[in-house]
PDB file of N, CA and C in Angstrom:
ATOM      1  N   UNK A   1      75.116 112.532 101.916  1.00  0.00           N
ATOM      2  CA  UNK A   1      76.367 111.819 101.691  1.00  0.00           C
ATOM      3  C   UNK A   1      77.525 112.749 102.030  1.00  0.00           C
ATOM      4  N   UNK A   2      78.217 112.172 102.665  1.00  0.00           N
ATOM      5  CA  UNK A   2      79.761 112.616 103.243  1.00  0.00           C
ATOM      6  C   UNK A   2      80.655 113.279 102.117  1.00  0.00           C
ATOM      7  N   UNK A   3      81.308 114.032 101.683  1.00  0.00           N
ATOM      8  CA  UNK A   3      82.545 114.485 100.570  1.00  0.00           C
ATOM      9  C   UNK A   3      83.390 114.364 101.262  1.00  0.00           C
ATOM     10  N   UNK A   4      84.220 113.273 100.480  1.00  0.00           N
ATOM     11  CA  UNK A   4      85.550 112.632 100.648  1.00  0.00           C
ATOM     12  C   UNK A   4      86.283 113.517 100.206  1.00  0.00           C
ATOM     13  N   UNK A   5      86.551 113.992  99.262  1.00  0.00           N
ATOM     14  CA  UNK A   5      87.034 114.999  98.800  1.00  0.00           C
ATOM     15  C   UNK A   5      87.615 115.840  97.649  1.00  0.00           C
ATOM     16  N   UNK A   6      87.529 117.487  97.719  1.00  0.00           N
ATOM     17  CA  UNK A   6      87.357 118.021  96.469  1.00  0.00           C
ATOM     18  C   UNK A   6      88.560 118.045  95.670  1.00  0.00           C
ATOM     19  N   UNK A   7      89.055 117.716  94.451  1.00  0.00           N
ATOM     20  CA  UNK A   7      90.093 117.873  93.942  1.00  0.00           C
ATOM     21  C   UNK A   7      90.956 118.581  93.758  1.00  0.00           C
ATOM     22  N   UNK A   8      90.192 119.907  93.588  1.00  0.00           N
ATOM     23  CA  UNK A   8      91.080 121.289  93.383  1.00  0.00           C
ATOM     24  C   UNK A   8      91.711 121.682  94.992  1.00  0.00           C
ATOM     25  N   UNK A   9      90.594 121.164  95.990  1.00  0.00           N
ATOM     26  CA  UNK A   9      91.094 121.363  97.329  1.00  0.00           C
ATOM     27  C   UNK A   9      92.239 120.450  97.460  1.00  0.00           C
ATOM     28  N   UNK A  10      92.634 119.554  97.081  1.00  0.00           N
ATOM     29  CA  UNK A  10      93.824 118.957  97.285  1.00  0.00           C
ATOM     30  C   UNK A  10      94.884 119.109  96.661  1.00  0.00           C
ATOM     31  N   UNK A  11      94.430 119.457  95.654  1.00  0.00           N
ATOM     32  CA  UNK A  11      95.961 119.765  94.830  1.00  0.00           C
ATOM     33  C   UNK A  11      96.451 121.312  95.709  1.00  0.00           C
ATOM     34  N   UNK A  12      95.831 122.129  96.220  1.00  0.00           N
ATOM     35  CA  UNK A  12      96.438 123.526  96.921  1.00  0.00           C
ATOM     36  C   UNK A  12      96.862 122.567  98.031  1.00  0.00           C
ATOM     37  N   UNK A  13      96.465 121.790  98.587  1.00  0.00           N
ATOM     38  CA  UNK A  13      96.628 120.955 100.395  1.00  0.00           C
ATOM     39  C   UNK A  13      97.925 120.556  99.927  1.00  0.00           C
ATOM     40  N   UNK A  14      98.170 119.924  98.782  1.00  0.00           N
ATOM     41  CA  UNK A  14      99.594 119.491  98.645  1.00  0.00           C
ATOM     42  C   UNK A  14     100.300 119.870  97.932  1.00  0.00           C
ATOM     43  N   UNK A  15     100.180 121.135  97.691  1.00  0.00           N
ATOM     44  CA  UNK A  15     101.072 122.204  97.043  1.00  0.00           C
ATOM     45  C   UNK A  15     101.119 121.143  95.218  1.00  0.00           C
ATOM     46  N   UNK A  16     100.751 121.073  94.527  1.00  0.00           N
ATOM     47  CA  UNK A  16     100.010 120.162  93.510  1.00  0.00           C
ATOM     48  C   UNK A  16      99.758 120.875  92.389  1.00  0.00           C
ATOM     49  N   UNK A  17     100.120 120.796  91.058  1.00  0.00           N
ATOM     50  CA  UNK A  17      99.249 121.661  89.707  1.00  0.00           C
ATOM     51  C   UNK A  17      98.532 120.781  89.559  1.00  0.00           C
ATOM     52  N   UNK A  18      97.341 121.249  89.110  1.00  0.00           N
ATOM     53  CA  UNK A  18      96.214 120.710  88.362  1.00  0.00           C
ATOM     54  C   UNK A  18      96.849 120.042  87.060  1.00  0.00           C
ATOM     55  N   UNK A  19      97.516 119.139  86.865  1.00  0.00           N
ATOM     56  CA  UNK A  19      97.857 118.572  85.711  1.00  0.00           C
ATOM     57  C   UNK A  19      98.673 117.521  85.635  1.00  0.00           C
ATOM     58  N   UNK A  20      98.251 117.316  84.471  1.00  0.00           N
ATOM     59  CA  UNK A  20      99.097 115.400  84.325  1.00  0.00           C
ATOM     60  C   UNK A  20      99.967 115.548  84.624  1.00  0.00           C
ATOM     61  N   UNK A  21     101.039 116.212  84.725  1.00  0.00           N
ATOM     62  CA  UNK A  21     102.559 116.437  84.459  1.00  0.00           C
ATOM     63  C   UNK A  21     103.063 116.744  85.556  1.00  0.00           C
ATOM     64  N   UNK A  22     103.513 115.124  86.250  1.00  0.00           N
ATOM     65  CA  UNK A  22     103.993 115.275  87.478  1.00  0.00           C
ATOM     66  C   UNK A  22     105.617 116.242  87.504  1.00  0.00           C
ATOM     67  N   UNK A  23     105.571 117.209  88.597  1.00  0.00           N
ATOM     68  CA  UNK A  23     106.838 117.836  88.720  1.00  0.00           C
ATOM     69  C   UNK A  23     108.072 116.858  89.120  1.00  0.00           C
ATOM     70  N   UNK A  24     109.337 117.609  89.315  1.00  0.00           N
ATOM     71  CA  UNK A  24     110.196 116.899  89.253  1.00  0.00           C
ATOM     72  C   UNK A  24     110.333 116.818  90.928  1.00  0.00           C
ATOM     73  N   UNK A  25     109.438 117.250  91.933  1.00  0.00           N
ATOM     74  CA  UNK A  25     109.523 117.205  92.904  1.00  0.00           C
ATOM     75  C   UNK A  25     108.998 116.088  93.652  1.00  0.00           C
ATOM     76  N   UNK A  26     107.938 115.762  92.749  1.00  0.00           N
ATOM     77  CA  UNK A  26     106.753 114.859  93.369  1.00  0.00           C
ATOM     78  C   UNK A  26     107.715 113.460  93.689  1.00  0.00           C
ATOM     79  N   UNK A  27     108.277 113.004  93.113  1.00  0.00           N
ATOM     80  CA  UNK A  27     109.415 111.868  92.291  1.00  0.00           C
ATOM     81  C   UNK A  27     110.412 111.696  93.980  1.00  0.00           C
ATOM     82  N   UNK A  28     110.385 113.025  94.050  1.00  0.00           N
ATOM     83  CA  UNK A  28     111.494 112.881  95.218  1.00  0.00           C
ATOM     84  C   UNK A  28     110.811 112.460  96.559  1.00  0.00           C
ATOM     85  N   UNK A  29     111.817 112.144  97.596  1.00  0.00           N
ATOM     86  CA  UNK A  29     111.595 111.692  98.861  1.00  0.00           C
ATOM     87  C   UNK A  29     110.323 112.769  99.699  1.00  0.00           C
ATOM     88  N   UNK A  30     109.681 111.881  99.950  1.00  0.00           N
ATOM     89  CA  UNK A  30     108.155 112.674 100.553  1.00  0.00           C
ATOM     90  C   UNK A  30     107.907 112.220 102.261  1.00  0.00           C
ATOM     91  N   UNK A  31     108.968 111.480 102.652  1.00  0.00           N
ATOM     92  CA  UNK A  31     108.722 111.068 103.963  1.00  0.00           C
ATOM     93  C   UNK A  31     109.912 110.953 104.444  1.00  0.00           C
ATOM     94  N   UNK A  32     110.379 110.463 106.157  1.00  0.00           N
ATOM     95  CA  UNK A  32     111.810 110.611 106.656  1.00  0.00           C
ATOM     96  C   UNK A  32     111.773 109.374 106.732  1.00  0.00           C
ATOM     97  N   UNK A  33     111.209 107.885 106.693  1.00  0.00           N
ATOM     98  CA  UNK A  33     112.153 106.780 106.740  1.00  0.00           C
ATOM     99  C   UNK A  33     111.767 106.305 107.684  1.00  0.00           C
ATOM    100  N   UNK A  34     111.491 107.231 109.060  1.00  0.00           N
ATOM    101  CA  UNK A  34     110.775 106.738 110.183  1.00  0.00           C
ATOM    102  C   UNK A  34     109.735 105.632 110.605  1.00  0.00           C
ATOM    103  N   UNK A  35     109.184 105.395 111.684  1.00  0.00           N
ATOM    104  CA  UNK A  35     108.325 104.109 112.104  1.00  0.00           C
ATOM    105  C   UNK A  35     107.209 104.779 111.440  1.00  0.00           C
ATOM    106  N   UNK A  36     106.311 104.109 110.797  1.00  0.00           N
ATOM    107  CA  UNK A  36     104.691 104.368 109.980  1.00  0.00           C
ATOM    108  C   UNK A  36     105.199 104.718 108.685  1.00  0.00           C
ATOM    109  N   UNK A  37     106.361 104.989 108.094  1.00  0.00           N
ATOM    110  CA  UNK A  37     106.273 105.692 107.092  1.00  0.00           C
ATOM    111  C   UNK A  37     107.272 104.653 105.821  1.00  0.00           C
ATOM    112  N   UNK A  38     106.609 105.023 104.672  1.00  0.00           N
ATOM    113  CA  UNK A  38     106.737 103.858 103.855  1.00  0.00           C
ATOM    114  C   UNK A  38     107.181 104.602 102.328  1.00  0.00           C
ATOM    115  N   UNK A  39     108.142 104.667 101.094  1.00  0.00           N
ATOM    116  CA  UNK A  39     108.246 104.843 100.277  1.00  0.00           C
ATOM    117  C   UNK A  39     109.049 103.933  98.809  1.00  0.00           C
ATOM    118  N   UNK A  40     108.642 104.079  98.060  1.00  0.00           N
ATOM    119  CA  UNK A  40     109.216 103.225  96.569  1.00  0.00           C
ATOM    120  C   UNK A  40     109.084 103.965  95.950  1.00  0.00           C
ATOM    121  N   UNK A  41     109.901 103.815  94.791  1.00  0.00           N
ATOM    122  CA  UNK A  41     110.016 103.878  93.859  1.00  0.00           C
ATOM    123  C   UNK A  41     110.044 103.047  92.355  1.00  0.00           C
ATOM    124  N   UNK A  42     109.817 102.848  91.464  1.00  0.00           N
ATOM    125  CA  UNK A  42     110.278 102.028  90.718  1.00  0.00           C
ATOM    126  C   UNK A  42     110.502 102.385  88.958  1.00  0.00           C
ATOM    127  N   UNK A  43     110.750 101.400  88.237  1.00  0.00           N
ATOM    128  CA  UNK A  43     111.241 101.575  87.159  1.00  0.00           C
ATOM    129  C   UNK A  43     110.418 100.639  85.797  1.00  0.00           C
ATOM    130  N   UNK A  44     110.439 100.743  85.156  1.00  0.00           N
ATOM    131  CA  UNK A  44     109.555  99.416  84.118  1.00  0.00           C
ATOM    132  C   UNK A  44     110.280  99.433  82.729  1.00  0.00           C
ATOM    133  N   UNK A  45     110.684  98.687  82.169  1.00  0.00           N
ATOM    134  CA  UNK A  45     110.934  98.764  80.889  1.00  0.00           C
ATOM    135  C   UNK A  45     110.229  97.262  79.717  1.00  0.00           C
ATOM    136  N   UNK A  46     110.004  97.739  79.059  1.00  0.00           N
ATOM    137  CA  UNK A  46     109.398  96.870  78.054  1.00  0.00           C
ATOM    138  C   UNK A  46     110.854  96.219  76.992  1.00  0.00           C
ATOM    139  N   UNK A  47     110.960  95.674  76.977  1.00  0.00           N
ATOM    140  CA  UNK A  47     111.995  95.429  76.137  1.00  0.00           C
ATOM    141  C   UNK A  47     111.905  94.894  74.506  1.00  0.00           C
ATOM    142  N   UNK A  48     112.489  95.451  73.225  1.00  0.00           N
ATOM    143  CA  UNK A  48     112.256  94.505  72.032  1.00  0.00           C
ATOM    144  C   UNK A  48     111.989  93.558  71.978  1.00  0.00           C
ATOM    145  N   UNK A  49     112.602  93.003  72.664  1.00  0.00           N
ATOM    146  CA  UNK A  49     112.527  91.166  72.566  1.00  0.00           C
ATOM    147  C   UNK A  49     110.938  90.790  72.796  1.00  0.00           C
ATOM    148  N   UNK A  50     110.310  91.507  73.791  1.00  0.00           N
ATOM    149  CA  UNK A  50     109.016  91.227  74.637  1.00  0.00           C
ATOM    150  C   UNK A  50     109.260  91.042  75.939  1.00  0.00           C
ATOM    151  N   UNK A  51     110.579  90.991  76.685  1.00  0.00           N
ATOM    152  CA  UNK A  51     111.114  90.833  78.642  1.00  0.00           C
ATOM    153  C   UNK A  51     110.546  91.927  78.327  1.00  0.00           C
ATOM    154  N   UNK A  52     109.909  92.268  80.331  1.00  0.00           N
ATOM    155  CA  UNK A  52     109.654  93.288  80.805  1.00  0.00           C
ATOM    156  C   UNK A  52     111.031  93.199  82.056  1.00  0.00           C
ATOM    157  N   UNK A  53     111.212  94.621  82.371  1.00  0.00           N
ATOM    158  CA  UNK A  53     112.102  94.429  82.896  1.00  0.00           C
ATOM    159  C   UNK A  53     111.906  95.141  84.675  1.00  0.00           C
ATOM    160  N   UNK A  54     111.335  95.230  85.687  1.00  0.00           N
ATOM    161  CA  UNK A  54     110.864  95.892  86.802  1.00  0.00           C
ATOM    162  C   UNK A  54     112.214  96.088  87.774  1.00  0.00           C
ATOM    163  N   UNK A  55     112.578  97.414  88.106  1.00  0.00           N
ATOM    164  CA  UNK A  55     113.226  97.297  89.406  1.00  0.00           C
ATOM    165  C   UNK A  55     113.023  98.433  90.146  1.00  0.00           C
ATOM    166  N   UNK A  56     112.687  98.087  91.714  1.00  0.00           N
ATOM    167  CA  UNK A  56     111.659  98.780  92.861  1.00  0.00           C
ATOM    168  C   UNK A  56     113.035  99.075  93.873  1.00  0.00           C
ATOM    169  N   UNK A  57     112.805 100.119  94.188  1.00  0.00           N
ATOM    170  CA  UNK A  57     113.287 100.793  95.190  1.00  0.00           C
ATOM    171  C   UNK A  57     112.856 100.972  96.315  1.00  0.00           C
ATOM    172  N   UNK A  58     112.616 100.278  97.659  1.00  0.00           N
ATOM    173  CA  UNK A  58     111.922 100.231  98.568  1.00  0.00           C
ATOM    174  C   UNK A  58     112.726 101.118 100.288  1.00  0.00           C
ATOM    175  N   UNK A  59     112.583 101.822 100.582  1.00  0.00           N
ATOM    176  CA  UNK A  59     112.782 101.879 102.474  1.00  0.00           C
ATOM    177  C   UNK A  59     112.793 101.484 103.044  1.00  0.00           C
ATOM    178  N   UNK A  60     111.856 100.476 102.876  1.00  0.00           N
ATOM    179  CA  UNK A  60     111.529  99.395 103.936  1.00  0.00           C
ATOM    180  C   UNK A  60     110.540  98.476 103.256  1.00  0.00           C
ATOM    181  N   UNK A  61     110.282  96.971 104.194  1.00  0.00           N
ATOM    182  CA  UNK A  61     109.136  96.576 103.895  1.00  0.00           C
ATOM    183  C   UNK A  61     107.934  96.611 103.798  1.00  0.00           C
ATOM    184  N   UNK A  62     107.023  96.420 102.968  1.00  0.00           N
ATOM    185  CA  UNK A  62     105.804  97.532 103.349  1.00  0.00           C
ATOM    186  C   UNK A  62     104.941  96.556 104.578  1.00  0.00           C
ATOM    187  N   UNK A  63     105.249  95.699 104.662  1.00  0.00           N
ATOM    188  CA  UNK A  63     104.506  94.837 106.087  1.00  0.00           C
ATOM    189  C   UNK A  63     105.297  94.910 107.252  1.00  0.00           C
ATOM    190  N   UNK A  64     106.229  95.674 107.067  1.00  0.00           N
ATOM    191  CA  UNK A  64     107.052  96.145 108.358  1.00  0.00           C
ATOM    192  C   UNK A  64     107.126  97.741 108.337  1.00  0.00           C
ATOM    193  N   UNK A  65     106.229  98.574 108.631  1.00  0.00           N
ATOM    194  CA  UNK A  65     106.248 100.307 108.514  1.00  0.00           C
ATOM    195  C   UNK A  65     106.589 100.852 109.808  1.00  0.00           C
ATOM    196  N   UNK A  66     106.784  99.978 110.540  1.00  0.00           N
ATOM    197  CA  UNK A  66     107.361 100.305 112.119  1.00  0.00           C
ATOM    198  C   UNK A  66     108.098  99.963 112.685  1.00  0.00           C
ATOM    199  N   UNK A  67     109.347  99.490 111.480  1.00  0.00           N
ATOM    200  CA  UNK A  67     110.440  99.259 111.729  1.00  0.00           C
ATOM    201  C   UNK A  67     111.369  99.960 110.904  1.00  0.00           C
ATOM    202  N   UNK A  68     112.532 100.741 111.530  1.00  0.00           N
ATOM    203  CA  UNK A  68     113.390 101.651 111.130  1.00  0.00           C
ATOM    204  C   UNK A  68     113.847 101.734 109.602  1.00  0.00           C
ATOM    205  N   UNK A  69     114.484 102.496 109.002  1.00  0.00           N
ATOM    206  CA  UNK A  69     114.945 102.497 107.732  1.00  0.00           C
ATOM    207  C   UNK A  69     115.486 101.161 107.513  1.00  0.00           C
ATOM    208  N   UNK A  70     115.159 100.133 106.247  1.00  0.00           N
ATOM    209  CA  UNK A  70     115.878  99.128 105.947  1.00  0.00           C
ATOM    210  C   UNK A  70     115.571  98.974 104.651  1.00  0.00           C
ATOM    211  N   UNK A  71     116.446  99.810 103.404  1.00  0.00           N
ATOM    212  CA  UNK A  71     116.299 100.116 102.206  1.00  0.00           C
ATOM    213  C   UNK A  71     116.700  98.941 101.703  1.00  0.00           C
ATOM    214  N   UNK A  72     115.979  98.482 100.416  1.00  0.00           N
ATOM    215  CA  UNK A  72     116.351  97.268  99.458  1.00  0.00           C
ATOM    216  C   UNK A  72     115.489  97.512  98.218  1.00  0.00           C
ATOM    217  N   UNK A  73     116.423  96.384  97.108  1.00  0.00           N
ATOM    218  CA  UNK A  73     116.665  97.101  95.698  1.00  0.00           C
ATOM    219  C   UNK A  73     116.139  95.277  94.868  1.00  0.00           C
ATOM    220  N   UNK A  74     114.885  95.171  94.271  1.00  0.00           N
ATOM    221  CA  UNK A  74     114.295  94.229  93.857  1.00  0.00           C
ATOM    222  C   UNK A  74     114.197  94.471  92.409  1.00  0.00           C
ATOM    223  N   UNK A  75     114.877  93.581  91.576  1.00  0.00           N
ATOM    224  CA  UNK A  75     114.765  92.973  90.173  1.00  0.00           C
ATOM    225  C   UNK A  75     114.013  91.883  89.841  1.00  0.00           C
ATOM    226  N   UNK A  76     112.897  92.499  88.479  1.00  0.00           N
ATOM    227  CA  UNK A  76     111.910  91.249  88.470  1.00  0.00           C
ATOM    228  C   UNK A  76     112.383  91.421  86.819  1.00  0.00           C
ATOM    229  N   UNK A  77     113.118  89.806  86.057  1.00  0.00           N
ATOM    230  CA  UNK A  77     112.794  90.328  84.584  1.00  0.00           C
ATOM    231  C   UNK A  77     112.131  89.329  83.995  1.00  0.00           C
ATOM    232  N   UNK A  78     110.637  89.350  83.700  1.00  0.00           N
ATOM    233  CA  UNK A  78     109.827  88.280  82.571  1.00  0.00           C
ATOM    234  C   UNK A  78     110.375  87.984  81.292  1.00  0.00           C
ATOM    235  N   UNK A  79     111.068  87.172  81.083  1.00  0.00           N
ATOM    236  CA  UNK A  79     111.458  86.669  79.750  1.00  0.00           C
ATOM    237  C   UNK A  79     109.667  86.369  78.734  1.00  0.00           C
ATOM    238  N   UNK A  80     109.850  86.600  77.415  1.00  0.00           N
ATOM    239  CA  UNK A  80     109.003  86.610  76.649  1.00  0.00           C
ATOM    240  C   UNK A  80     108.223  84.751  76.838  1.00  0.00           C
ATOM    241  N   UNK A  81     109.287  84.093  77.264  1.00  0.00           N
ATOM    242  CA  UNK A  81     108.869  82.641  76.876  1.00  0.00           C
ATOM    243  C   UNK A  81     108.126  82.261  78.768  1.00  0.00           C
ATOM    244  N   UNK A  82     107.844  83.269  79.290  1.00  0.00           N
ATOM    245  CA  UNK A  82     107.568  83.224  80.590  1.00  0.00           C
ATOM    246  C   UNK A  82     108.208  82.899  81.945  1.00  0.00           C
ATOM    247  N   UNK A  83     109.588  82.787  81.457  1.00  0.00           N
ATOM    248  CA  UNK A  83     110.463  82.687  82.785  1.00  0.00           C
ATOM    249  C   UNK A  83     110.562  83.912  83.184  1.00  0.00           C
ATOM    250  N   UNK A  84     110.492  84.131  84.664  1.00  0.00           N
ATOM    251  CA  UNK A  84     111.178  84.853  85.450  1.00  0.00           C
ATOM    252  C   UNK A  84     111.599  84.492  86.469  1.00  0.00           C
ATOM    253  N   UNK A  85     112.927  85.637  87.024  1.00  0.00           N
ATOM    254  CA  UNK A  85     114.072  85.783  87.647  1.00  0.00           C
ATOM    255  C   UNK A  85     113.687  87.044  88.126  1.00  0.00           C
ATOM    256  N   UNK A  86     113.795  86.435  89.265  1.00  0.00           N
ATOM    257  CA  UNK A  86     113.572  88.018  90.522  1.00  0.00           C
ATOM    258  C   UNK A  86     115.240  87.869  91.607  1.00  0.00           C
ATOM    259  N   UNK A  87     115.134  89.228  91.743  1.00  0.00           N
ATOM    260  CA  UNK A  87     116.267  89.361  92.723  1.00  0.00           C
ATOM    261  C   UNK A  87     116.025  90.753  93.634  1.00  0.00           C
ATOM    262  N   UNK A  88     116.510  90.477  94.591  1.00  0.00           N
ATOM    263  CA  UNK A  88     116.654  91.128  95.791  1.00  0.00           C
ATOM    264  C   UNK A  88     117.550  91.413  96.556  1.00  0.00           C
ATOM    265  N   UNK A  89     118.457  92.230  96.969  1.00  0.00           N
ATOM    266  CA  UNK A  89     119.195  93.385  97.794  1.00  0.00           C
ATOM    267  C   UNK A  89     119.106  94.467  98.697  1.00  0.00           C
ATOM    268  N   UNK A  90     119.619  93.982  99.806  1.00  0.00           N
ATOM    269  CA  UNK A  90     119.215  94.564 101.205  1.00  0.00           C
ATOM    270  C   UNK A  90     120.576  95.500 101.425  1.00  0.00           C
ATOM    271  N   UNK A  91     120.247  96.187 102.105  1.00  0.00           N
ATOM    272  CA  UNK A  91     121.339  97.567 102.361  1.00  0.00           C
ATOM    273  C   UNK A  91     121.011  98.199 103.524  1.00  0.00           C
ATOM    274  N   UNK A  92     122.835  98.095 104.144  1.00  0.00           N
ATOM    275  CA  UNK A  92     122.252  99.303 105.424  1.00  0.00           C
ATOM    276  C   UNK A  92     121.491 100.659 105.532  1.00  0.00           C
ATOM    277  N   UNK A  93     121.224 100.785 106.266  1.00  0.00           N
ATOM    278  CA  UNK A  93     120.738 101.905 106.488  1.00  0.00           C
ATOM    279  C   UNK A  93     121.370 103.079 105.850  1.00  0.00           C
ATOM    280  N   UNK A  94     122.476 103.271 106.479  1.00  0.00           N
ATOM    281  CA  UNK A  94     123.561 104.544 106.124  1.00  0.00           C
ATOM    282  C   UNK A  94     124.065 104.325 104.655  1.00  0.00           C
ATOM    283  N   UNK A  95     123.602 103.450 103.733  1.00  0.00           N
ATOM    284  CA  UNK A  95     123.926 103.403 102.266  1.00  0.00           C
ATOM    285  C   UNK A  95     122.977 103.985 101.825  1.00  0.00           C
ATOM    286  N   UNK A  96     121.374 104.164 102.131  1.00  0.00           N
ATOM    287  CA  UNK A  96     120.777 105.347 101.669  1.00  0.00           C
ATOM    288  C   UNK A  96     120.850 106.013 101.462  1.00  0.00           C
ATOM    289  N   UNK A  97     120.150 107.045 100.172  1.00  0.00           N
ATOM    290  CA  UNK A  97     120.083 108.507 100.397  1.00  0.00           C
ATOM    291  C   UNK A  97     119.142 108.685  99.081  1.00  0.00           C
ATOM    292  N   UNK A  98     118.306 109.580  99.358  1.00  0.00           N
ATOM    293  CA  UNK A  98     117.271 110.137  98.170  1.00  0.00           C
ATOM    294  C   UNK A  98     117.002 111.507  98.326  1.00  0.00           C
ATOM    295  N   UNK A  99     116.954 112.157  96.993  1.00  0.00           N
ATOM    296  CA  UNK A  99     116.733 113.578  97.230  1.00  0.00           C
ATOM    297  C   UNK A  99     115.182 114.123  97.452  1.00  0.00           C
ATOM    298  N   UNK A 100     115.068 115.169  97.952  1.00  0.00           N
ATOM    299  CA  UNK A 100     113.255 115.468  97.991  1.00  0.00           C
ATOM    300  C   UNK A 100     112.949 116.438  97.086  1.00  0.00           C
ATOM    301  N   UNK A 101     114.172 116.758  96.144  1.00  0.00           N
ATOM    302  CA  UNK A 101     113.734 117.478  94.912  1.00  0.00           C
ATOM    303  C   UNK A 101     113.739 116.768  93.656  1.00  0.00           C
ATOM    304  N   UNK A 102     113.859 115.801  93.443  1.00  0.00           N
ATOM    305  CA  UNK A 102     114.222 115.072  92.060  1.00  0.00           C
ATOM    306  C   UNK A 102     114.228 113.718  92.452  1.00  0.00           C
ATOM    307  N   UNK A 103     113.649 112.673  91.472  1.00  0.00           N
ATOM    308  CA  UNK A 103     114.019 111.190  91.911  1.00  0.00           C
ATOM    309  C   UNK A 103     115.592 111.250  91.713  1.00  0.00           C
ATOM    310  N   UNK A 104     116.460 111.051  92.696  1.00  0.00           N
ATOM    311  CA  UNK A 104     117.556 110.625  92.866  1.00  0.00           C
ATOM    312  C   UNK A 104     117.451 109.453  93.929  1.00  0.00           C
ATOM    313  N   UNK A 105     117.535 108.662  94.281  1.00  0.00           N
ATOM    314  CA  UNK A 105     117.516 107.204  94.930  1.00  0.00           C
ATOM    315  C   UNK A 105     119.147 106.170  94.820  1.00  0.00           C
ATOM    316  N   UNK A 106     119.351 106.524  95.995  1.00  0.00           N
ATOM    317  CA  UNK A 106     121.208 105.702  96.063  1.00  0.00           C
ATOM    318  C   UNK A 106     120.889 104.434  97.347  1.00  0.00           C
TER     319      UNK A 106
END
């Protein structure tokens, strides 16, 4: 049988600690935006009431990865009684910007 691969070997391949505790680097921008390349982010909150509250930070579409930077900003909130309300926001290009040291996402 083939080895897909060793763990400890990957965490050195991607500069990686062995541990739960993602750095504050990992969070940040890991790709340029370019054709093939795809990144999100997102957010979750549970709310008292019982709403969950989701909002995703996308680059692009992920069924479009070969088409240029086209960042957009998606709100999903489940009300407890099962309604939801989703929303969506598209943005030029040049309104981007994310850091590759820290989740920062504009």
């Amino acid at each position: 049988m083939e080895k897909l691969a060793n763990l400890s070997d990957d965490y050195k391949r991607f500069n990686l600690k062995e541990t739960n505790a993602p750095e504050k680097w990992e969070d940040g921008m890991r790709s340029t935006g370019e054709k093939g390349t795809y990144e999100w982010w997102y957010f979750d909150a549970h709310l008292e009431d019982g709403s969950i509250l989701v909002i995703v930070f996308y680059t692009k579409d992920i069924t479009n990865l070969n088409n240029p930077l086209s960042p957009k900003v998606t709100a999903t909130f489940n009300k407890p009684d099962g309604t939801k309300i989703k929303k969506e926001v598209r943005f030029d290009a040049e309104a981007f910007s994310a850091s590759k040291d820290t989740c920062d996402v504009k």
